[in-house]
PDB file of N, CA and C in Angstrom:
ATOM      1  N   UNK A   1      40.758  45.527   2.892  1.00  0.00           N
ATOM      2  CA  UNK A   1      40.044  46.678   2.375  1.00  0.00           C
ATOM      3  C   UNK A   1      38.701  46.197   1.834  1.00  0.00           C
ATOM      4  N   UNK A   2      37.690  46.881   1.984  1.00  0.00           N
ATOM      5  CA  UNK A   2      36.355  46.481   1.386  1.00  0.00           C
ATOM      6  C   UNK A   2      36.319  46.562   0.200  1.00  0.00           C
ATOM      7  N   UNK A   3      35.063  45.891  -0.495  1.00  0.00           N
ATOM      8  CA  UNK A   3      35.115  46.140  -1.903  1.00  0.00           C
ATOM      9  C   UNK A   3      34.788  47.768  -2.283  1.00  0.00           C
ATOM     10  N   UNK A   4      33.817  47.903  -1.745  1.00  0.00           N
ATOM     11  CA  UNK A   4      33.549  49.372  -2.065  1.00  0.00           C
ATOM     12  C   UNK A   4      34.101  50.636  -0.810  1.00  0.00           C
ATOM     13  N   UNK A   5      35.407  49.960  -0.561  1.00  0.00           N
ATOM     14  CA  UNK A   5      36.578  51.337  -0.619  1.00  0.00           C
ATOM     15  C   UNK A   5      37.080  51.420  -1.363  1.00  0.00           C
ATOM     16  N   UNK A   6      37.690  50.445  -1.843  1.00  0.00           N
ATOM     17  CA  UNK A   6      38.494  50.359  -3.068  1.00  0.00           C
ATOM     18  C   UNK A   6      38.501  50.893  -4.268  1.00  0.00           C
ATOM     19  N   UNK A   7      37.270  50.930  -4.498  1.00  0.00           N
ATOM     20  CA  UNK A   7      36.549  51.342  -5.752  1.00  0.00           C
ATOM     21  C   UNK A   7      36.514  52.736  -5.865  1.00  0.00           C
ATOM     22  N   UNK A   8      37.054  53.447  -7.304  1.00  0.00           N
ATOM     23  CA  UNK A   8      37.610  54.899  -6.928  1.00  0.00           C
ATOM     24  C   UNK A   8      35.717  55.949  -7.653  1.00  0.00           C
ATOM     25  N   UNK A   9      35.982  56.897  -7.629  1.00  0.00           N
ATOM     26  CA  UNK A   9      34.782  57.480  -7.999  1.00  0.00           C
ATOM     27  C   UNK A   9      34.432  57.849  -8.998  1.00  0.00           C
ATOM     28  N   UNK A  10      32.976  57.987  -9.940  1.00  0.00           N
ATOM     29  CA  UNK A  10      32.809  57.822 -11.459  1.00  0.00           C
ATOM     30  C   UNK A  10      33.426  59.299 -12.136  1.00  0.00           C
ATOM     31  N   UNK A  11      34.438  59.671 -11.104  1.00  0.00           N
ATOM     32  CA  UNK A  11      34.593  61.370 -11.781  1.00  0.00           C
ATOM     33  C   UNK A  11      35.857  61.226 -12.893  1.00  0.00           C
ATOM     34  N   UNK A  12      36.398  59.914 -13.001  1.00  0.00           N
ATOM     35  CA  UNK A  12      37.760  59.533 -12.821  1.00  0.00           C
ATOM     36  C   UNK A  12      37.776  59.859 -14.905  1.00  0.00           C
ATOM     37  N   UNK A  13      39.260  60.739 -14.921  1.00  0.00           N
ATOM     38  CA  UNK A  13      38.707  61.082 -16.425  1.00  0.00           C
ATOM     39  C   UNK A  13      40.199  60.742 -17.230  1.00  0.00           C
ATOM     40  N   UNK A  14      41.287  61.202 -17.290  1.00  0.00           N
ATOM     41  CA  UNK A  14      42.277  61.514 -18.084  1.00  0.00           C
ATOM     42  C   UNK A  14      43.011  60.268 -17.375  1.00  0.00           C
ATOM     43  N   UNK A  15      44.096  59.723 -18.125  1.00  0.00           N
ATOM     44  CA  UNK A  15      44.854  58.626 -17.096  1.00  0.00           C
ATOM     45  C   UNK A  15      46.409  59.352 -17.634  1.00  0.00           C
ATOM     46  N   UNK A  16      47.005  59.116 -16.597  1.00  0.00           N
ATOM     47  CA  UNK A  16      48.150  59.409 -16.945  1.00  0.00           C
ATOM     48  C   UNK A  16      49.670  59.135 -16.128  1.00  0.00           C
ATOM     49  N   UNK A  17      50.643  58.777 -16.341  1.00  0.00           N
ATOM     50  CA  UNK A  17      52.063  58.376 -15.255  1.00  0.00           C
ATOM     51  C   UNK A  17      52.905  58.854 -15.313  1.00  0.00           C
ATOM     52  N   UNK A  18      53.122  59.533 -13.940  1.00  0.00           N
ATOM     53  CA  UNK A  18      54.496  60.639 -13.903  1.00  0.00           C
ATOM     54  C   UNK A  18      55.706  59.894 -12.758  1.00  0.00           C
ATOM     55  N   UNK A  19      56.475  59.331 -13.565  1.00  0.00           N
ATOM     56  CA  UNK A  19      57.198  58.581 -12.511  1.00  0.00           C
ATOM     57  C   UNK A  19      58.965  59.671 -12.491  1.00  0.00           C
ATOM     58  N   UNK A  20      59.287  59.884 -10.896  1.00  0.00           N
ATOM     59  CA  UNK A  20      60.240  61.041 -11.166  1.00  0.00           C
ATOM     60  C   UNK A  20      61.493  60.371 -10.298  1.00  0.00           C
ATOM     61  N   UNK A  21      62.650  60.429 -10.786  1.00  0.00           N
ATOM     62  CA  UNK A  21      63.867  59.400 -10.414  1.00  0.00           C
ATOM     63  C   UNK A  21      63.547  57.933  -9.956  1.00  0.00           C
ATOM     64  N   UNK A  22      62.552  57.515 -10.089  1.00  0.00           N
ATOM     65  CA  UNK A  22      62.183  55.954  -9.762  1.00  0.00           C
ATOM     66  C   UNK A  22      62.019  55.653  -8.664  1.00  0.00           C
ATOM     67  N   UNK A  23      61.522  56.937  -7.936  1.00  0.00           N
ATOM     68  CA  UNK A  23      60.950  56.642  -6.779  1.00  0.00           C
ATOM     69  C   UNK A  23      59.611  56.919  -6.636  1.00  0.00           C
ATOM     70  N   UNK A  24      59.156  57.715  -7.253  1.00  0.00           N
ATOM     71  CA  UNK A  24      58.087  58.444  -6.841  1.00  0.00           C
ATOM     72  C   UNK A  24      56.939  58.548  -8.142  1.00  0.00           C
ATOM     73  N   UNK A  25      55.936  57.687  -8.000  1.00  0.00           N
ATOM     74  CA  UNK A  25      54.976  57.491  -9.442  1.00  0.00           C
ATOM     75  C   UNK A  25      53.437  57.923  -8.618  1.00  0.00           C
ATOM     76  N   UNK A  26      53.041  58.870  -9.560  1.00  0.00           N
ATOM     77  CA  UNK A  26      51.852  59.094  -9.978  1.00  0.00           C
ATOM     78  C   UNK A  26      50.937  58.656 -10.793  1.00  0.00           C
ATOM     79  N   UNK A  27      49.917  58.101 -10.961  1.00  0.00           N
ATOM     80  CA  UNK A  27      48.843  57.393 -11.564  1.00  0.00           C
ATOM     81  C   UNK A  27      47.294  57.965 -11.618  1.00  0.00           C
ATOM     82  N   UNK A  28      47.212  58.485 -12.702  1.00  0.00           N
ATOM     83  CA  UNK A  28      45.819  59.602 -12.154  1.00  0.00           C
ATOM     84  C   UNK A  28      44.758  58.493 -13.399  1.00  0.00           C
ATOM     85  N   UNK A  29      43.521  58.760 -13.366  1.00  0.00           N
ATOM     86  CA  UNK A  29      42.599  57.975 -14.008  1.00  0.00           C
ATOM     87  C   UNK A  29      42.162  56.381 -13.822  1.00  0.00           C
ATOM     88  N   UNK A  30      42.678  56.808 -12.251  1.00  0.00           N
ATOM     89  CA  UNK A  30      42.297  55.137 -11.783  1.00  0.00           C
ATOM     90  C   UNK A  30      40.879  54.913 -11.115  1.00  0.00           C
ATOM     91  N   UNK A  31      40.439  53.671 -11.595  1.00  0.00           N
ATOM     92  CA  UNK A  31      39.109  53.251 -11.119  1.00  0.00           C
ATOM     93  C   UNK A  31      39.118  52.547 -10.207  1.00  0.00           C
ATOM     94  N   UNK A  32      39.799  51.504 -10.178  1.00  0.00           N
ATOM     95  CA  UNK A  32      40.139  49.886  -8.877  1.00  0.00           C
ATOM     96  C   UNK A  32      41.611  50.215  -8.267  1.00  0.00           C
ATOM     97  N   UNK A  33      41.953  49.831  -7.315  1.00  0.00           N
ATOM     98  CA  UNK A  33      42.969  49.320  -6.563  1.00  0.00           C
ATOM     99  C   UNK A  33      42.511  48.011  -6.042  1.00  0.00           C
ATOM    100  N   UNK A  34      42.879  46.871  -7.100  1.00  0.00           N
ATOM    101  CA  UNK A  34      42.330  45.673  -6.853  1.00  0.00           C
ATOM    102  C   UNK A  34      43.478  44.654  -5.809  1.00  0.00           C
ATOM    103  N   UNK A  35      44.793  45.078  -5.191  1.00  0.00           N
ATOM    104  CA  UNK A  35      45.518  44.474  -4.812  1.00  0.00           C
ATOM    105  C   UNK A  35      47.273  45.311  -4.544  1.00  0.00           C
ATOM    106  N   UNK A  36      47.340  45.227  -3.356  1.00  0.00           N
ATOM    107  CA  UNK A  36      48.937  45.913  -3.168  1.00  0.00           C
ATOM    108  C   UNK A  36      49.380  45.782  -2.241  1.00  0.00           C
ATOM    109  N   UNK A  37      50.704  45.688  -2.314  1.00  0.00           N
ATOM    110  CA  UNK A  37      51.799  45.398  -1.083  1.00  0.00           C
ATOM    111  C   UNK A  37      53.106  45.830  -1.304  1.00  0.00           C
ATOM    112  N   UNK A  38      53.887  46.154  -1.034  1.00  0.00           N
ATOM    113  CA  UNK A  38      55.243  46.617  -1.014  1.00  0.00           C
ATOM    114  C   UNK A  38      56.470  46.351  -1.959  1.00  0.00           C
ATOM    115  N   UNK A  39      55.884  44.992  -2.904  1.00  0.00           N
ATOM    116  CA  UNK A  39      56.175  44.728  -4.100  1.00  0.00           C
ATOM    117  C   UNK A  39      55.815  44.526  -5.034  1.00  0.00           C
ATOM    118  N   UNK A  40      54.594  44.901  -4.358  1.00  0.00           N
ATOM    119  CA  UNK A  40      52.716  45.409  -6.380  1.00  0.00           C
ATOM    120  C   UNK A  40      51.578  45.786  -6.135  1.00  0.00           C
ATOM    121  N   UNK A  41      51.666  46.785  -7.045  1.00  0.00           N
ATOM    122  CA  UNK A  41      50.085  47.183  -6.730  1.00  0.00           C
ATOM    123  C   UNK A  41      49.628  46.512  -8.237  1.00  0.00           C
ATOM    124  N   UNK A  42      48.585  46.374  -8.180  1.00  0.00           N
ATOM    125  CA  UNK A  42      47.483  45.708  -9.427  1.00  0.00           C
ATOM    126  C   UNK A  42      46.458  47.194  -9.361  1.00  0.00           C
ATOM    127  N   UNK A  43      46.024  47.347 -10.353  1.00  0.00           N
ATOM    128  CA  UNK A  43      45.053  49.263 -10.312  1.00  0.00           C
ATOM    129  C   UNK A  43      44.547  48.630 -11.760  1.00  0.00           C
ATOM    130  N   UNK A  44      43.255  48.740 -11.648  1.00  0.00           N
ATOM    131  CA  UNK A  44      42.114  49.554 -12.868  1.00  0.00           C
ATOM    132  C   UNK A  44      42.364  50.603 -13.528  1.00  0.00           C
ATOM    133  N   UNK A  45      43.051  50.817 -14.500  1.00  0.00           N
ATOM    134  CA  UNK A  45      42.339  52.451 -14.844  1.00  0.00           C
ATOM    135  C   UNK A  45      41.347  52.572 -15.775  1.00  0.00           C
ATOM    136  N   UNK A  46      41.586  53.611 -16.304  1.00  0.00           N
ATOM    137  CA  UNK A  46      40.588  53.986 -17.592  1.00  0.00           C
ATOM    138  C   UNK A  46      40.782  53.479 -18.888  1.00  0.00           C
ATOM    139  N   UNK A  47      41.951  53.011 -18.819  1.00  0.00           N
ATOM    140  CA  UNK A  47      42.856  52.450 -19.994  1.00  0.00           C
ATOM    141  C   UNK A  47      43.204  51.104 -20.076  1.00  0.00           C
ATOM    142  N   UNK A  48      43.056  50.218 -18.932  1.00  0.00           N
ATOM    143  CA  UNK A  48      43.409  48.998 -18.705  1.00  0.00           C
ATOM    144  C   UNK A  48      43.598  48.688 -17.616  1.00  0.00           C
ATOM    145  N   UNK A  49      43.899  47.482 -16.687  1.00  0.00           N
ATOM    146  CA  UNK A  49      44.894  47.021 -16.086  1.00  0.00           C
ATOM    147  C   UNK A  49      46.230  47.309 -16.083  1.00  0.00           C
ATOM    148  N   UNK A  50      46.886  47.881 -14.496  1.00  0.00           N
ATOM    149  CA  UNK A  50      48.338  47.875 -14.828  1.00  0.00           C
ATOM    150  C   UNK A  50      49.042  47.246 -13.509  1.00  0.00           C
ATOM    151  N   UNK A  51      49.855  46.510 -13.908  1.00  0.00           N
ATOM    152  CA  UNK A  51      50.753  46.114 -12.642  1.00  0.00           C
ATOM    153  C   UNK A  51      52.122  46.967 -12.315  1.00  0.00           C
ATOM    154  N   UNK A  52      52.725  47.819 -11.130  1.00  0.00           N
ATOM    155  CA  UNK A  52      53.290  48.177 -10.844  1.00  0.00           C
ATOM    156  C   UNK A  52      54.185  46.820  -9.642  1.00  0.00           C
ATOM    157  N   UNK A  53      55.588  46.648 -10.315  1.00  0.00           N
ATOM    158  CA  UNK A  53      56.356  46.231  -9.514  1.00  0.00           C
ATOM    159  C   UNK A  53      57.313  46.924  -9.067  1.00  0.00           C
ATOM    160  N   UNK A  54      58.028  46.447  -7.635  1.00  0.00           N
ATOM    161  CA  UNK A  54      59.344  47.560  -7.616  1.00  0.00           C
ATOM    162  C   UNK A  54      59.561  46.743  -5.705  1.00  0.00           C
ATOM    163  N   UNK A  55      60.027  47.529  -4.444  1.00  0.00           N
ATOM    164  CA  UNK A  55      60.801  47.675  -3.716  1.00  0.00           C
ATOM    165  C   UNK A  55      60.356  48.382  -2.785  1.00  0.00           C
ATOM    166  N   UNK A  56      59.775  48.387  -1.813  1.00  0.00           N
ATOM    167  CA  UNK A  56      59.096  48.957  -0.215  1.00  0.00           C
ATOM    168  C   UNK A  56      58.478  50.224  -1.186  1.00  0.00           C
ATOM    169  N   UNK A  57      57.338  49.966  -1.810  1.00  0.00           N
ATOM    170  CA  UNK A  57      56.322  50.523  -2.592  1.00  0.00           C
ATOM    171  C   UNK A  57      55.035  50.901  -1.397  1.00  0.00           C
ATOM    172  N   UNK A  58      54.546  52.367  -1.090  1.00  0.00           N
ATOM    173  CA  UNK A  58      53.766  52.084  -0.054  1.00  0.00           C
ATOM    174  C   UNK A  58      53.014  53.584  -0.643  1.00  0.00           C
ATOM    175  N   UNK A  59      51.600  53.669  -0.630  1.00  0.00           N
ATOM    176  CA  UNK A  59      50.606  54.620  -1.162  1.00  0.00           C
ATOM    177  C   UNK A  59      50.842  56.096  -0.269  1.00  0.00           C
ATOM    178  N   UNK A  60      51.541  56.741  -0.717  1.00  0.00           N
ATOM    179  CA  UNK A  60      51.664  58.213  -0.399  1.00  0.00           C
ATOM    180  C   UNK A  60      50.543  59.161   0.129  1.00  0.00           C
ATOM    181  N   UNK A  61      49.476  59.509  -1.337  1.00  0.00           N
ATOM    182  CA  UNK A  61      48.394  59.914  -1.796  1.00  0.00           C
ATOM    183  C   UNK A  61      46.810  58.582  -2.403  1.00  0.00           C
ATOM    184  N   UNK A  62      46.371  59.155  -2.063  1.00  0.00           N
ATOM    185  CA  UNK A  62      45.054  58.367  -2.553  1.00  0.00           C
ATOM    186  C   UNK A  62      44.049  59.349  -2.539  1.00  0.00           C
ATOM    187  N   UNK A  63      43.612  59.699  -3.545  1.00  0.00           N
ATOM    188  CA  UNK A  63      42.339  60.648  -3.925  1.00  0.00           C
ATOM    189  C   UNK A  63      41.028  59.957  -4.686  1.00  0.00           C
ATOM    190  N   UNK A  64      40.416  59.370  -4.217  1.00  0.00           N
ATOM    191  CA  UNK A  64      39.333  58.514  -4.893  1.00  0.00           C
ATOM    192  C   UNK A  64      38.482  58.963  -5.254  1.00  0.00           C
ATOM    193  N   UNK A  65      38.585  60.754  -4.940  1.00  0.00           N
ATOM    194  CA  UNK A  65      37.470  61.201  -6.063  1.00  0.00           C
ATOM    195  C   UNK A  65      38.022  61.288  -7.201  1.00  0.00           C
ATOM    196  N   UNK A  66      39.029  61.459  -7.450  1.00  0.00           N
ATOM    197  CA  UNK A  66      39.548  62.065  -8.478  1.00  0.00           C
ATOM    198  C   UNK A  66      40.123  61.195  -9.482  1.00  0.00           C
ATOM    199  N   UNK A  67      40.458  59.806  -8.535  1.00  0.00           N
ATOM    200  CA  UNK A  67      41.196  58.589  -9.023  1.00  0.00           C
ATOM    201  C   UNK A  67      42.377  59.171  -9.470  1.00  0.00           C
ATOM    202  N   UNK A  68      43.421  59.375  -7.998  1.00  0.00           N
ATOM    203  CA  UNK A  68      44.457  59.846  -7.944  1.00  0.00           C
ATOM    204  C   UNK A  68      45.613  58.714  -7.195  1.00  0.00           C
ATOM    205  N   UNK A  69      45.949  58.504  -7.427  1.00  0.00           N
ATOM    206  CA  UNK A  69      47.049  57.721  -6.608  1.00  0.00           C
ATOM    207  C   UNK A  69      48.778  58.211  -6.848  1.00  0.00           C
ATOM    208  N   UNK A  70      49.404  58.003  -5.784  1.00  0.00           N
ATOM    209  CA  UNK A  70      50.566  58.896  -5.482  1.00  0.00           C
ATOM    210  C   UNK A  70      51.306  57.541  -4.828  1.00  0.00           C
ATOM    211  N   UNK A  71      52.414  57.010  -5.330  1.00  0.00           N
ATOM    212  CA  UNK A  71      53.290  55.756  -4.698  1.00  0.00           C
ATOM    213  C   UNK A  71      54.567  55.954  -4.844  1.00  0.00           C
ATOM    214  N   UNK A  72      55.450  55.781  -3.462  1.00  0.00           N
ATOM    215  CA  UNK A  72      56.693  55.969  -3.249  1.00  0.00           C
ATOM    216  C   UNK A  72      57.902  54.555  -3.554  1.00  0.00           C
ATOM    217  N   UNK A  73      58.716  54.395  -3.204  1.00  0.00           N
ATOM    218  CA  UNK A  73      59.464  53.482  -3.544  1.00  0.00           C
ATOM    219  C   UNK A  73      59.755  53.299  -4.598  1.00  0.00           C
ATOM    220  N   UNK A  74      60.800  52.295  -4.829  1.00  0.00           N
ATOM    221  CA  UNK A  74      62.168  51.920  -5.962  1.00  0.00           C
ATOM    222  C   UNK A  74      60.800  51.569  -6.866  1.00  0.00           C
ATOM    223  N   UNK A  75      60.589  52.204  -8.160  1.00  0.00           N
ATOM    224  CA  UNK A  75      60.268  51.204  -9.216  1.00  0.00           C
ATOM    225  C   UNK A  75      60.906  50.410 -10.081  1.00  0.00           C
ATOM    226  N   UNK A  76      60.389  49.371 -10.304  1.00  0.00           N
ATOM    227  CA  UNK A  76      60.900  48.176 -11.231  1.00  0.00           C
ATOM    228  C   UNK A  76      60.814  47.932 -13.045  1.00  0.00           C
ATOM    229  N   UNK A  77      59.147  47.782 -11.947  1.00  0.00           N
ATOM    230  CA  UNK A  77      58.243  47.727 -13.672  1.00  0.00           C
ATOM    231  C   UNK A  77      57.066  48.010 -14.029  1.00  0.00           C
ATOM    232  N   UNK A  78      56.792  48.363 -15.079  1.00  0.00           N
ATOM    233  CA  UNK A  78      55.395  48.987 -15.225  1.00  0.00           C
ATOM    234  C   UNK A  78      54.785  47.981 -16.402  1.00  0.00           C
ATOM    235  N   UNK A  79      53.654  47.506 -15.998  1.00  0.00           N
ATOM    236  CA  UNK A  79      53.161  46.891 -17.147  1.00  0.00           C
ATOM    237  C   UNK A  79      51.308  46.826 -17.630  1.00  0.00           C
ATOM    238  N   UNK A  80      51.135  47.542 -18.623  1.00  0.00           N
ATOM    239  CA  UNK A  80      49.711  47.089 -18.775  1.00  0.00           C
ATOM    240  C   UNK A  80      49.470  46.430 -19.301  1.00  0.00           C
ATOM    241  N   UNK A  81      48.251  45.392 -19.147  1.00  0.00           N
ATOM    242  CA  UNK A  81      48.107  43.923 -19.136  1.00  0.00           C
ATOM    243  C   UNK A  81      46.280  44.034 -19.982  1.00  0.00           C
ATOM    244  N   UNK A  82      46.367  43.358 -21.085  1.00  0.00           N
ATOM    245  CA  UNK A  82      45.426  43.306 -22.257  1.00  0.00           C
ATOM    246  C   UNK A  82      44.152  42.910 -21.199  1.00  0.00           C
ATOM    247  N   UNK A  83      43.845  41.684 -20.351  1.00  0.00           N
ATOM    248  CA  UNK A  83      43.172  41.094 -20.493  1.00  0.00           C
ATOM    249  C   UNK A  83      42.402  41.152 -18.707  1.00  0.00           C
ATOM    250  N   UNK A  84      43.196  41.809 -18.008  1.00  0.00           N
ATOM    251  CA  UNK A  84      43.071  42.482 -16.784  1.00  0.00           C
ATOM    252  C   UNK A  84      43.113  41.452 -15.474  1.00  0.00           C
ATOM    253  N   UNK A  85      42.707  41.612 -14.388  1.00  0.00           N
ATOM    254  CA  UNK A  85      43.005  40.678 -13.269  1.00  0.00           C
ATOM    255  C   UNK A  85      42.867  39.030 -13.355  1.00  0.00           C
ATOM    256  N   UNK A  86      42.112  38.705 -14.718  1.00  0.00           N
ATOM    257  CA  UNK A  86      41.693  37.387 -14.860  1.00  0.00           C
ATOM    258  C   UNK A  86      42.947  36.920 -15.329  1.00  0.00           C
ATOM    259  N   UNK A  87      44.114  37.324 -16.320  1.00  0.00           N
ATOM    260  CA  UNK A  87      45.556  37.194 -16.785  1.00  0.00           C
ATOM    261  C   UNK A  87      46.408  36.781 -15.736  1.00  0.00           C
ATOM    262  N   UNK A  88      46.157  38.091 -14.822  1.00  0.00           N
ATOM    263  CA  UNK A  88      47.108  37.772 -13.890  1.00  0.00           C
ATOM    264  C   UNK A  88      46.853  36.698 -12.575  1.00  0.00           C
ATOM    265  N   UNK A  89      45.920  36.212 -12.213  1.00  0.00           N
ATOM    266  CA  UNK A  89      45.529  35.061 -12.056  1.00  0.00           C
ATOM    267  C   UNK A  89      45.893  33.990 -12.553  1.00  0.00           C
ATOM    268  N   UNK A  90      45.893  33.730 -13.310  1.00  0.00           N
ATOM    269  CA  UNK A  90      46.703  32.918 -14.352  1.00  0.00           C
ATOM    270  C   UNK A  90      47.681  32.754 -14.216  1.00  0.00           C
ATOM    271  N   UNK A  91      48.573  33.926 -14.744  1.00  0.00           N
ATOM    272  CA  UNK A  91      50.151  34.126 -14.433  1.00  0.00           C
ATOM    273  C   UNK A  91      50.340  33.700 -12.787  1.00  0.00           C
ATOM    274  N   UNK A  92      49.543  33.909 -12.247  1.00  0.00           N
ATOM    275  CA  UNK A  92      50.209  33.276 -10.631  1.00  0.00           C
ATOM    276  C   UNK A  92      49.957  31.658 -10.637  1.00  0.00           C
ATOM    277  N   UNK A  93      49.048  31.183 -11.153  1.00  0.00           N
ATOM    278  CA  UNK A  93      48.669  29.913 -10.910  1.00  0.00           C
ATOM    279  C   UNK A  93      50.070  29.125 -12.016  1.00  0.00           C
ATOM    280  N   UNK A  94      50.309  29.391 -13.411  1.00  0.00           N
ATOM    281  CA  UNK A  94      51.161  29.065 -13.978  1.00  0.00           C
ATOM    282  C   UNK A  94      52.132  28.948 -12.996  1.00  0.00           C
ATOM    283  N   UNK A  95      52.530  29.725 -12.188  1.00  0.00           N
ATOM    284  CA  UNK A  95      53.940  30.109 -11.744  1.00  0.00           C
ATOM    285  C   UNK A  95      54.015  28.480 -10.682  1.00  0.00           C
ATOM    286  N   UNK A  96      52.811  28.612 -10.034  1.00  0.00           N
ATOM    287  CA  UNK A  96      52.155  27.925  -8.952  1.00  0.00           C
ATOM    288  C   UNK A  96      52.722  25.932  -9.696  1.00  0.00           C
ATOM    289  N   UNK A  97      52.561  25.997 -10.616  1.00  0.00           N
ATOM    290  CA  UNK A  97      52.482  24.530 -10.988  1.00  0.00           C
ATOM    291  C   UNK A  97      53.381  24.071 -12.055  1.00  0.00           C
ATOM    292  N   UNK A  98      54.554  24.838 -12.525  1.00  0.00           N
ATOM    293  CA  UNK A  98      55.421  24.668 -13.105  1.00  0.00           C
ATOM    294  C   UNK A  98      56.492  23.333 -12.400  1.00  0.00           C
TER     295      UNK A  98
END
């Protein structure tokens, strides 16, 4: 994906997560989709960094004006992360050299 697809649009206002029997999560107030695959997405929002883990996870909806995102599959875990993609970098390289 390019850098500037990725990148959602400056309209992006309220953030918020509607996750419904643990399949099906909504994420509105997103700015980045910096990284995802079927067992994480990494997303910008307005509020932080958040990592979504889980189980054949695959983008439903994508509204980038609106900074809407819509994701199906088993969720796991939800986590927002203080310090944003530079953390989790980290956390992989830690993992990397243990």
């Amino acid at each position: 994906m390019d850098k500037d697809q990725n990148t959602m649009s400056t309209v992006v206002s309220n953030h918020n997560i509607t996750i419904s029997d643990r399949k099906t999560l909504v994420v509105t107030g997103v700015k980045k989709i910096d990284s995802f695959d079927n067992e994480e997405f990494l997303m910008e929002t307005n509020m932080g960094y958040i990592v979504i883990k889980g189980e054949g996870l695959e983008i439903m909806k994508l509204d980038t004006y609106q900074g809407n995102v819509s994701i199906k599959g088993k969720v796991n875990s939800l986590n927002y992360m203080e310090h944003g993609k530079k953390e989790k970098e980290e956390n992989m390289f830690s993992k990397l050299f243990k």
